[in-house]
Protein backbone atom coordinates (compact mmCIF):
# COMPACT_ATOMS: atom_id res chain seq x y z
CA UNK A 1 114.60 127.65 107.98
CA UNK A 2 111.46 128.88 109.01
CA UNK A 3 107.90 126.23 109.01
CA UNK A 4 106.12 128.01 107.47
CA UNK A 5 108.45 128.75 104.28
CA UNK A 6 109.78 125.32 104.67
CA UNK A 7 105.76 123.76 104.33
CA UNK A 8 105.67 126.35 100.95
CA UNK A 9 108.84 124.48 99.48
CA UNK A 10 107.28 121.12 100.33
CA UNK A 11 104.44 121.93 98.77
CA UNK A 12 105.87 123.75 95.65
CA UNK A 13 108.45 120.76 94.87
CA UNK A 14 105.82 117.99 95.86
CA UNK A 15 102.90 119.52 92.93
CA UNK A 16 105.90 120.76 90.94
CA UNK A 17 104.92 119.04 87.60
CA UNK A 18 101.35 120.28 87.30
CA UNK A 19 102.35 123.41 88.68
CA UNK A 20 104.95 124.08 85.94
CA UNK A 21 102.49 122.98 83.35
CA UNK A 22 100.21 125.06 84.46
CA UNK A 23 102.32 128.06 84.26
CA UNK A 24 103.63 126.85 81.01
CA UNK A 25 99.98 126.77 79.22
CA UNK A 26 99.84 129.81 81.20
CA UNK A 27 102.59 131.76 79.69
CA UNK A 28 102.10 130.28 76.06
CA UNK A 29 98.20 131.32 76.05
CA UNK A 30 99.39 135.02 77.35
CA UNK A 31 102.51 134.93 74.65
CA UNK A 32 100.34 134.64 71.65
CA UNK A 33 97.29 135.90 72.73
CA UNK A 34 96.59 138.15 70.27
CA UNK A 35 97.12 141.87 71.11
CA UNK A 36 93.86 143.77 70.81
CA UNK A 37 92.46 141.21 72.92
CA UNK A 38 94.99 141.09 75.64
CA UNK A 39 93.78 143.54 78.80
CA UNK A 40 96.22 146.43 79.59
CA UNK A 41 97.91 145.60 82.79
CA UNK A 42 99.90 147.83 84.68
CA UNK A 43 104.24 148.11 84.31
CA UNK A 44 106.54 147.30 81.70
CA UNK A 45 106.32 143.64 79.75
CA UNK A 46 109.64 143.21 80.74
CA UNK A 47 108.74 143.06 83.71
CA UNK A 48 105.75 140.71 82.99
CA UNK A 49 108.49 138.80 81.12
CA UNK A 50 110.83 138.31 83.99
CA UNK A 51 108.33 137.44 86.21
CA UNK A 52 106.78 134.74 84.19
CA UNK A 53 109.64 133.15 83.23
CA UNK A 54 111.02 133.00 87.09
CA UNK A 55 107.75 131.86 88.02
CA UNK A 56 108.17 129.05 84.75
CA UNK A 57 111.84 127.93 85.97
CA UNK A 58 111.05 128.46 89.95
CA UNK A 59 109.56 125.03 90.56
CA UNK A 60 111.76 122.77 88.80
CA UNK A 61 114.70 123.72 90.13
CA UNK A 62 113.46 124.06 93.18
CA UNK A 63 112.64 119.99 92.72
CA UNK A 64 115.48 119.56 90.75
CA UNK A 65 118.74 121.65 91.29
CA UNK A 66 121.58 119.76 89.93
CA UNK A 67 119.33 119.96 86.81
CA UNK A 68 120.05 123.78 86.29
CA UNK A 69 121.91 123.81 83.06
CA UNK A 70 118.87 121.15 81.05
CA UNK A 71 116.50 123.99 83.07
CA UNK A 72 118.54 126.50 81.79
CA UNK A 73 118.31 125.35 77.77
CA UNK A 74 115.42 124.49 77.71
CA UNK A 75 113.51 127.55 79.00
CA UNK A 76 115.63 129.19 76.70
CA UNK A 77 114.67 127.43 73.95
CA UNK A 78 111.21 128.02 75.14
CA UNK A 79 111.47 131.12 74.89
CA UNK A 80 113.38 131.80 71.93
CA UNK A 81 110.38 129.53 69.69
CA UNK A 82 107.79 131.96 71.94
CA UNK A 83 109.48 134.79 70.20
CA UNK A 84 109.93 133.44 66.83
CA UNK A 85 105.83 132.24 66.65
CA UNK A 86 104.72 135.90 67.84
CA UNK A 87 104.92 137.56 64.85
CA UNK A 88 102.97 135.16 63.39
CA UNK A 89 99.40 135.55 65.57
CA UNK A 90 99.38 139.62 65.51
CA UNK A 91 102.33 139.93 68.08
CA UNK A 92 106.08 141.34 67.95
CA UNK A 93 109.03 138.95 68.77
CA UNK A 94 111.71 141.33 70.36
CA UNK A 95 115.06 140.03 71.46
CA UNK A 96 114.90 142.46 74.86
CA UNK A 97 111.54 140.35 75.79
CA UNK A 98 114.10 136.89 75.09
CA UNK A 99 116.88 138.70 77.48
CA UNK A 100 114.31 139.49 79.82
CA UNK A 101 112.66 136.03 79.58
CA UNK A 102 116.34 134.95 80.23
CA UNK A 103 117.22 137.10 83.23
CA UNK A 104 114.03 136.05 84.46
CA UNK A 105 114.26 132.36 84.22
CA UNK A 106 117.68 132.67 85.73
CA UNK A 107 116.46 134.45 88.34
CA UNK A 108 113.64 131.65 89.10
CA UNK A 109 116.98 128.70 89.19
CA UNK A 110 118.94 130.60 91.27
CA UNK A 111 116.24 131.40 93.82
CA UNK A 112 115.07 127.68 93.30
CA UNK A 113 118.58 125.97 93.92
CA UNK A 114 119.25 128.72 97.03
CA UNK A 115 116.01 127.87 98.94
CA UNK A 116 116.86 124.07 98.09
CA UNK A 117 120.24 124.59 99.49
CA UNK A 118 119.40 126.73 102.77
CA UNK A 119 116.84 124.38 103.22
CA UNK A 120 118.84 121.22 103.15
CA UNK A 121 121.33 123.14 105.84
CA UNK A 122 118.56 123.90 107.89
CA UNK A 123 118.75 120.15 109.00
């Protein structure tokens, strides 16, 4: 694998903890934010959803790969309560924003545990 990519995964799985907390206070604040204040950005919130949640899941499994199925749950779960609170600050809980928090998240393991796994057969 290539330095510079390989000094990115260092990095990412060396901060992973405050990185994933940040991204998790990150996504929560931007989940029930209420909407007239949010800013229009543009795309679909799917979209937004699957990105955030592979961003969310990206760096611990990256750091931890074996750990894919707790990863798994528990973003899930995450994500699922997310859903549940929004109508409850001004926001709509909709089960296609859970399956694309869900495709999302899986998206962020798999690309975690396959840069893990080229990189560890790069030596």
């Amino acid at each position: 694998m290539n330095s510079p990519l390989r000094n990115i995964l260092a990095t990412v799985s060396h901060h992973w903890l405050p990185l994933t907390v940040s991204l998790l206070v990150l996504v929560t604040a931007l989940s029930l934010w209420p909407l007239p204040h949010l800013p229009e950005v543009p795309g679909s919130d799917k979209t937004h959803h699957l990105i955030a949640y592979a961003a969310l899941a990206f760096p611990v499994a990256l750091r931890s790969p074996n750990r894919w199925l707790f990863i798994v749950m528990a973003i899930m779960l995450y994500g699922g309560m997310i859903e549940l609170v929004q109508p409850f600050v001004n926001r709509y809980g909709e089960w296609l924003d859970f399956f694309a928090n869900t495709a999302g998240m899986m998206i962020g393991v798999l690309l975690g545990r396959l840069l893990r796994k080229l990189d560890s057969n790069a030596d």
